[in-house]
Protein backbone atom coordinates (compact mmCIF):
# COMPACT_ATOMS: atom_id res chain seq x y z
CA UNK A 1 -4.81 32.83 20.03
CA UNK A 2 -6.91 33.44 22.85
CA UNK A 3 -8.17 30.97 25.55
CA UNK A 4 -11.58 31.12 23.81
CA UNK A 5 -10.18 30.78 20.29
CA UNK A 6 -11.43 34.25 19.11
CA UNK A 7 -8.72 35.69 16.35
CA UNK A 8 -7.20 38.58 16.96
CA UNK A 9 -5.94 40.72 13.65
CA UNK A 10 -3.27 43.19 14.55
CA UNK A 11 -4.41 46.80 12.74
CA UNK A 12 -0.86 49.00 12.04
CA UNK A 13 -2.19 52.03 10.64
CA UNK A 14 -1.22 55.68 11.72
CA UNK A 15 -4.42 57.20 9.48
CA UNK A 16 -7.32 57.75 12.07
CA UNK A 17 -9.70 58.15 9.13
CA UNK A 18 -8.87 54.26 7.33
CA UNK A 19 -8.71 52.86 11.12
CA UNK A 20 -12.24 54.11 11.17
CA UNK A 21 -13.27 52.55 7.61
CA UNK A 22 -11.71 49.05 8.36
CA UNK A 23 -11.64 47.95 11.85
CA UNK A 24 -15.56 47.96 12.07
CA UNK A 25 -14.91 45.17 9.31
CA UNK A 26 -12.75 43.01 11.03
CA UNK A 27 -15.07 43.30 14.61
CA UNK A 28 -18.08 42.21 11.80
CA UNK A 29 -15.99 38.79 11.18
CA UNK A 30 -15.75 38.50 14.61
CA UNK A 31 -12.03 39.24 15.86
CA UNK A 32 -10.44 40.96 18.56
CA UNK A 33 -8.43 44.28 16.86
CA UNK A 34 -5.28 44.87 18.06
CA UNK A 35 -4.28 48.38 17.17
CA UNK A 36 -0.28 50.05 17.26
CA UNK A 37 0.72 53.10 15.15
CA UNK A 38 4.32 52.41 14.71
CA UNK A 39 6.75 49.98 12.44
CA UNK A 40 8.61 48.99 15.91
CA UNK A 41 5.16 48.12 17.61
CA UNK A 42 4.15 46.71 14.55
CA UNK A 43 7.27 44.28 14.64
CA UNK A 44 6.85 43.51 18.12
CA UNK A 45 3.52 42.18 18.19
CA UNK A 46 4.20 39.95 15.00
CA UNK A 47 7.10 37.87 16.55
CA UNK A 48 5.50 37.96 19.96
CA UNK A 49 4.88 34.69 21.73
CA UNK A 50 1.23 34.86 20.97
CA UNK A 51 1.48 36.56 17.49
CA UNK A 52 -2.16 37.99 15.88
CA UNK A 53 -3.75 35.47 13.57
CA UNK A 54 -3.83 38.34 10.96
CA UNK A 55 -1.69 41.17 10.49
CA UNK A 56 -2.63 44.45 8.36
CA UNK A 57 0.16 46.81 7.66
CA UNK A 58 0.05 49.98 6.21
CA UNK A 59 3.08 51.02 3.90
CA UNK A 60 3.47 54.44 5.19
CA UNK A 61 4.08 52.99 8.88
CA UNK A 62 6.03 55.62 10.85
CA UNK A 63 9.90 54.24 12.03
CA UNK A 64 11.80 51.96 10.46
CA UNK A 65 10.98 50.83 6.72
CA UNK A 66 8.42 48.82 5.27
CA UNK A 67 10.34 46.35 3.52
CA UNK A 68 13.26 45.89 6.59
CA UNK A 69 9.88 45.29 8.88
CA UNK A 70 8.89 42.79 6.46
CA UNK A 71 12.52 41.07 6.84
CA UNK A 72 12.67 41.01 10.21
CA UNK A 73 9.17 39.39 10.62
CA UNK A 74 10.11 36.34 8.37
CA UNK A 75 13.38 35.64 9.42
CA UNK A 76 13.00 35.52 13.58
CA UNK A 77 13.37 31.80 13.88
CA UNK A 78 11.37 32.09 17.12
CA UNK A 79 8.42 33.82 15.36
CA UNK A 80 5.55 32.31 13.95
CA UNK A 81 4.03 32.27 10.62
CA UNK A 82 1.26 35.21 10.25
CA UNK A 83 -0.43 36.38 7.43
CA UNK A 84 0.42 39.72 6.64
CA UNK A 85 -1.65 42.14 4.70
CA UNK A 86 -0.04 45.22 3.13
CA UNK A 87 -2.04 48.09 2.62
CA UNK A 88 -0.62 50.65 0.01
CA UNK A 89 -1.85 53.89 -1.92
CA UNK A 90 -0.32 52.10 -5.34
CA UNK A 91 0.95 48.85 -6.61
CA UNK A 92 4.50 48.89 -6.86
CA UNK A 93 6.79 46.23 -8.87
CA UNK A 94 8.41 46.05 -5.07
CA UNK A 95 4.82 44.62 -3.39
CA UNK A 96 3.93 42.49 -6.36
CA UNK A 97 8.01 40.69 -5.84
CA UNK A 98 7.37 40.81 -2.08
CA UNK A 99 4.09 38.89 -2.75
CA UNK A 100 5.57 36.34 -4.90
CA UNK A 101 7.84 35.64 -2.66
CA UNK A 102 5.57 34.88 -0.21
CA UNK A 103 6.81 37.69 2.41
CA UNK A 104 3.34 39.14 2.40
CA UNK A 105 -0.07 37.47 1.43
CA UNK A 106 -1.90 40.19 0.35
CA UNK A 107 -1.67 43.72 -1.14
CA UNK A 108 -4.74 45.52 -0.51
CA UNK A 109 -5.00 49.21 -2.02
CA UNK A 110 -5.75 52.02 0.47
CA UNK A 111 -9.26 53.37 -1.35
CA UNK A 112 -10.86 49.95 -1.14
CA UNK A 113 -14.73 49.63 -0.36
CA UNK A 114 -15.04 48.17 3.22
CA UNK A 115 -17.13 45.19 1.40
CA UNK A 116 -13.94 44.67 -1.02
CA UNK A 117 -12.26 44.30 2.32
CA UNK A 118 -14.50 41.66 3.75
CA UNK A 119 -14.08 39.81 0.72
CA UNK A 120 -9.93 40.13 0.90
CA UNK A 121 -9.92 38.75 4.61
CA UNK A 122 -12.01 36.06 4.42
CA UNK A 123 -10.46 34.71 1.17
CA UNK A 124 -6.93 35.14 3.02
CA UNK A 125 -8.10 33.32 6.00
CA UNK A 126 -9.74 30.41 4.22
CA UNK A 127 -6.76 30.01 1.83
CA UNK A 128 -4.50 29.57 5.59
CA UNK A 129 -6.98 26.97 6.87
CA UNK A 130 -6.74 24.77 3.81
CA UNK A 131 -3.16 24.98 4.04
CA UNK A 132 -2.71 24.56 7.22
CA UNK A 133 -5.33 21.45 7.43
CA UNK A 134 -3.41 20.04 4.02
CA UNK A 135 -0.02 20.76 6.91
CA UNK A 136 -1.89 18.68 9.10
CA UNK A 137 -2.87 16.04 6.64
CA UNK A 138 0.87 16.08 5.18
CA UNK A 139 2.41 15.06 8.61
CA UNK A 140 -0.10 12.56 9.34
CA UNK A 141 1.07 10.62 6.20
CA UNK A 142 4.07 10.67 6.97
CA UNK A 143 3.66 9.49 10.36
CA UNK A 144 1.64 6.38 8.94
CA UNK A 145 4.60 5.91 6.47
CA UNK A 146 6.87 5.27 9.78
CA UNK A 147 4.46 3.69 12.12
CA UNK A 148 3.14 0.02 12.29
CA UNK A 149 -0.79 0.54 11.49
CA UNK A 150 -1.56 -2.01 14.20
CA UNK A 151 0.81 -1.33 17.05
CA UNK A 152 1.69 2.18 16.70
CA UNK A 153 5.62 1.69 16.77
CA UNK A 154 7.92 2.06 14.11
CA UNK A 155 8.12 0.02 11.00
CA UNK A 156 11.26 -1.93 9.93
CA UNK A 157 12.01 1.02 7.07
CA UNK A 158 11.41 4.02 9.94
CA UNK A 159 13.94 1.88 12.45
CA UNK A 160 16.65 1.64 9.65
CA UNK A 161 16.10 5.10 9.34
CA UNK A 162 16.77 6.10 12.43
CA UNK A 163 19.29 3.62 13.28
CA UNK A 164 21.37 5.38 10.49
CA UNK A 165 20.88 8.53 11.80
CA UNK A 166 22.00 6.55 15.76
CA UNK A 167 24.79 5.52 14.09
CA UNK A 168 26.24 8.89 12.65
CA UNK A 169 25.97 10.31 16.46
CA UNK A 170 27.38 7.07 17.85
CA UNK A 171 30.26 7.52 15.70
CA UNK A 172 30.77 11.10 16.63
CA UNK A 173 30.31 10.87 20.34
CA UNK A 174 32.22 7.85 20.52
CA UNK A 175 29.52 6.36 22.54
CA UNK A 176 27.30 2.73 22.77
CA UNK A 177 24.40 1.79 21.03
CA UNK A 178 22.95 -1.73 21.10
CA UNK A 179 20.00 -3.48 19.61
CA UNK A 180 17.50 -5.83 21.61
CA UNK A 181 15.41 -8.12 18.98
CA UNK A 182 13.12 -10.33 20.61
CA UNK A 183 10.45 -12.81 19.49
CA UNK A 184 7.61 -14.41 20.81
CA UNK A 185 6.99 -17.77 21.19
CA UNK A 186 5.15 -19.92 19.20
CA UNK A 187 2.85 -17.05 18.30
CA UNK A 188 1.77 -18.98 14.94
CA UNK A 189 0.01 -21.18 17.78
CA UNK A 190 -1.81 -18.09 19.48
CA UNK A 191 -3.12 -17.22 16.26
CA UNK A 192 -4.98 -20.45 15.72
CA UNK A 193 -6.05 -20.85 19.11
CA UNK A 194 -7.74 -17.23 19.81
CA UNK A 195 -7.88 -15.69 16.39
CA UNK A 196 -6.40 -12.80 14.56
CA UNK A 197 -8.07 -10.27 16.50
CA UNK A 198 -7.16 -11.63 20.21
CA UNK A 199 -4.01 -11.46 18.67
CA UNK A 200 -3.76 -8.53 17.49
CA UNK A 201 -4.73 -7.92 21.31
CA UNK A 202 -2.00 -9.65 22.64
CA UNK A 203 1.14 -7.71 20.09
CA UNK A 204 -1.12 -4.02 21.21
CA UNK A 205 -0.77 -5.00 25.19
CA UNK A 206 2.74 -6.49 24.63
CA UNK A 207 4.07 -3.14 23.17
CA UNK A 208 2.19 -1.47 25.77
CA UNK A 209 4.49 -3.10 28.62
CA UNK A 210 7.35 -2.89 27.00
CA UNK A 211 7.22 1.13 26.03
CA UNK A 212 6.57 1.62 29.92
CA UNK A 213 10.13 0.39 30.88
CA UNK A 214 12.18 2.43 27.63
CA UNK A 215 13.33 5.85 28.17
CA UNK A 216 12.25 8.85 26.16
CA UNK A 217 14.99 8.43 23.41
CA UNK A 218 14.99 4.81 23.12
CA UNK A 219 13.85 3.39 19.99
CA UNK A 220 11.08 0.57 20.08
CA UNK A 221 9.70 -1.33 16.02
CA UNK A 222 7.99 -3.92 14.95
CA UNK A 223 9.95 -5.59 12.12
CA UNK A 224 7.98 -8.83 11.72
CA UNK A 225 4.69 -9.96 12.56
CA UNK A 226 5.55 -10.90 16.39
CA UNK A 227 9.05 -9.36 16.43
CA UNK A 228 10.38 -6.25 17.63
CA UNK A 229 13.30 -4.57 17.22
CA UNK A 230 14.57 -1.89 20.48
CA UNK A 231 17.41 0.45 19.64
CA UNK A 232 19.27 1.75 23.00
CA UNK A 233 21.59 4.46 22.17
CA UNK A 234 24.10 4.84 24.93
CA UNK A 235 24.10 1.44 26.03
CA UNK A 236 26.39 -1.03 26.07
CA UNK A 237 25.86 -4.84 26.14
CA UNK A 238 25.76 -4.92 29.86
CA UNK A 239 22.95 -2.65 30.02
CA UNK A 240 21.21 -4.25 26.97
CA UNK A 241 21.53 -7.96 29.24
CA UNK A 242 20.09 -6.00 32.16
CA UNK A 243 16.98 -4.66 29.86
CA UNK A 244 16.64 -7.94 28.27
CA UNK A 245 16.17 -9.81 31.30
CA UNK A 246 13.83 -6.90 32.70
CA UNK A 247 11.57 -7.51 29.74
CA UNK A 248 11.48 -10.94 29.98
CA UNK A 249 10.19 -10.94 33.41
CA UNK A 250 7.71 -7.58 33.55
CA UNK A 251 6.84 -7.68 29.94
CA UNK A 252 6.17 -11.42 30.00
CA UNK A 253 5.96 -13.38 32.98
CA UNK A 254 3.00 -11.68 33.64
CA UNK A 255 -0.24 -12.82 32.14
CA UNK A 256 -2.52 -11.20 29.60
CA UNK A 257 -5.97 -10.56 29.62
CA UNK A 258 -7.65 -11.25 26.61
CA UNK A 259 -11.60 -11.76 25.98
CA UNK A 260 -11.83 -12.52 29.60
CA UNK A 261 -8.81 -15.29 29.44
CA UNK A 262 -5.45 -14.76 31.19
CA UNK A 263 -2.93 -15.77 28.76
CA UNK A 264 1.21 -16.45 29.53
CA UNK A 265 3.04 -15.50 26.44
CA UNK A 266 7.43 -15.49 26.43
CA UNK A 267 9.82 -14.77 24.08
CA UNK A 268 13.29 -15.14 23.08
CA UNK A 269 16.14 -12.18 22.78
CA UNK A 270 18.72 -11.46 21.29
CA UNK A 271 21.18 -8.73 22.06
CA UNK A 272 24.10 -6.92 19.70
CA UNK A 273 25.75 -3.81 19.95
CA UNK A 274 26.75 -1.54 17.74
CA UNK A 275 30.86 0.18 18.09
CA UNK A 276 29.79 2.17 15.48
CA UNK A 277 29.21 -0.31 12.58
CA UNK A 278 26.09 0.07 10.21
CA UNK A 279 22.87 -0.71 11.58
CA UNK A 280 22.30 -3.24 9.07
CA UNK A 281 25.15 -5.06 9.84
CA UNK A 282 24.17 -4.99 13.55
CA UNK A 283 20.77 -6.10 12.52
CA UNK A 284 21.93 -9.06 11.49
CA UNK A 285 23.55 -9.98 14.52
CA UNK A 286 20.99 -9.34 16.78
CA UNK A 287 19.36 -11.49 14.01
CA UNK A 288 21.69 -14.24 14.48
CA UNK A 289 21.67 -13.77 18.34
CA UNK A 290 17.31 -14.50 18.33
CA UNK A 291 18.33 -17.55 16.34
CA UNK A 292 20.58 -19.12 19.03
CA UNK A 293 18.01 -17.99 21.71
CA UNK A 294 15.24 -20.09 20.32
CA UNK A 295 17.18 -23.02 19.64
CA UNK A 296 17.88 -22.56 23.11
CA UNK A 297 14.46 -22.41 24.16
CA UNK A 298 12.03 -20.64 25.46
CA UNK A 299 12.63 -17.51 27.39
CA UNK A 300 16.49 -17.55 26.34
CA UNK A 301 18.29 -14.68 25.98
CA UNK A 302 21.76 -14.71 23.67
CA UNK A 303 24.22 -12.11 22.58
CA UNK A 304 26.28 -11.66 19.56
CA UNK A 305 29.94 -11.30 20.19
CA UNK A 306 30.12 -9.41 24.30
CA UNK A 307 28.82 -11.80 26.59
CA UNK A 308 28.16 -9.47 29.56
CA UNK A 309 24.83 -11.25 30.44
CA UNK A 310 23.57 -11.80 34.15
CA UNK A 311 23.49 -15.11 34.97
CA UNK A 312 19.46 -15.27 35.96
CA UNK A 313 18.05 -18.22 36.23
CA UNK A 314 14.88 -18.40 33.53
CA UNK A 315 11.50 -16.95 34.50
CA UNK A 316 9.04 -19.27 35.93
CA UNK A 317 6.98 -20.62 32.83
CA UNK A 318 3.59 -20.46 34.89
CA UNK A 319 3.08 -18.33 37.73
CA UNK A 320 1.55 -20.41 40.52
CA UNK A 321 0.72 -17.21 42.75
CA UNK A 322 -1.17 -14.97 40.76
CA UNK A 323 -4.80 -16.81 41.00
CA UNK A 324 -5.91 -16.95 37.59
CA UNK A 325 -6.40 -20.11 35.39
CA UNK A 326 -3.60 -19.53 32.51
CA UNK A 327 -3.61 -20.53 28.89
CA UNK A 328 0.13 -21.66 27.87
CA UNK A 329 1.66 -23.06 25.41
């Protein structure tokens, strides 16, 4: 489609005398015609990078055959999805399959009335923008099916999902995967103290910090109400301490700003990995881990099984050097 979003319908017809009778039609709905008077040109311009929003093809096309054009259009992986209209002098038991089938859209006969046309085309192109807003619709529930409403991130079912689907490649490549599950603390007091919206605030800003320092292919959820689940996929436990402790002093030690208050949240972590096991089974770990980190304490980071943990001493609990008057807890 062009720059300025005017359609342009791609006219294959070798007739000078039906050019004449349709393509002041299609300029009337206000498109740009694109005219070729061959199969192969034909063909070209439908699996081109920028492909016509329409296509009208007439049967008797000189080159190569109607119905191998018609082949090649719908099965070049690279191409993309145009309407095609076939234009014939009869309707054939071949066009009617072909139509079922969905190769073409419409079968238009030759003698038409230019106002039967206009009546053809719009119907066509109003039938694609319903389907392709119902396309549109169709993906966006199923991205609210995987995503947390409130923070955007994955929900527990999408992350088991995918961790599956980490797994099977783990297991092939022979490579590392491990989990980091962390939990912040005391967040039942938060909620008391500043409300369910400030909250809701707080989990929005904390994902926020914490997407900035995963990679493109890392997997970040929210399993619980103020727990999150990340999903590292070639990383070992090592790496997974290294993140841990990264997140635990840029994601936290920081304070947030909510309704004008600076506020010093922390959390607790813990770390698994995977060797190729089932995600669930790893869940639990990194389950078991967060357990032993908050009897711990606060800010305590624990791994199932490796132990390959820097030995950092814990982040300061309030920051005395960056000026603002913080609410702990």
């Amino acid at each position: 489609m062009l720059a300025n979003h005017t359609p342009t319908f791609l006219l294959a017809l070798p007739e000078p005398a039906l050019l004449t009778a349709i393509e002041p039609v299609l300029l009337a709905i206000g498109a740009r015609v694109e005219v070729v008077l061959t199969a192969e040109a034909a063909l070209a311009a439908i699996i081109a990078a920028i492909p016509p929003n329409l296509a009208l093809l007439d049967s008797n096309l000189p080159g190569m055959k109607m119905d191998r054009l018609l082949t090649l259009a719908r099965t070049q992986v690279s191409a993309k999805r145009v309407p095609i209209v076939l234009i014939s002098d009869i309707v054939t038991q071949e066009w009617i399959d072909r139509l079922a089938e969905g190769v073409i859209d419409d079968l238009i006969p030759r003698a038409s009335e230019s106002s039967y046309w206009r009546l053809r085309i719009d119907l066509l192109l109003r039938a694609k923008r319903l389907a392709h807003e119902l396309d549109v619709h169709r993906e966006a529930a199923v991205l609210n099916a995987q995503t947390d409403r409130l923070t955007g991130v994955y929900n527990r079912e999408a992350m088991l999902a995918l961790l599956f689907r980490e797994t099977d490649r783990v297991q092939r490549m022979k490579g590392a995967l491990s989990m980091i599950l962390f939990d912040i603390d005391d967040f039942g007091h938060w909620n008391s103290r500043l409300g369910a919206d400030a909250c809701d605030n707080l989990l929005c800003h904390v994902v926020s910090r914490t997407a900035r320092l995963l990679r493109s292919y890392d997997l970040l959820g929210r399993p619980g109400m103020d727990e999150f689940l990340i999903a590292l996929p070639g990383c070992d436990t090592a790496n997974a301490a290294i993140l841990a402790e990264r997140l635990r002093v840029e994601v936290f030690a920081s304070p947030f700003r909510v309704d004008g208050e600076a506020i010093r949240l922390s959390a607790c972590f813990g770390v698994a990995s995977s060797h190729g096991r089932s995600p669930v089974v790893v869940l639990r770990e990194a389950e078991q881990a967060l357990q032993w980190a908050k009897a711990e304490g606060p800010e305590s980071i624990q791994f199932f099984g490796d132990s390959a943990q820097p030995d950092a001493a814990p982040v300061a609990f309030l920051s005395p050097s960056c000026g603002d008057e913080l609410l702990a807890w």
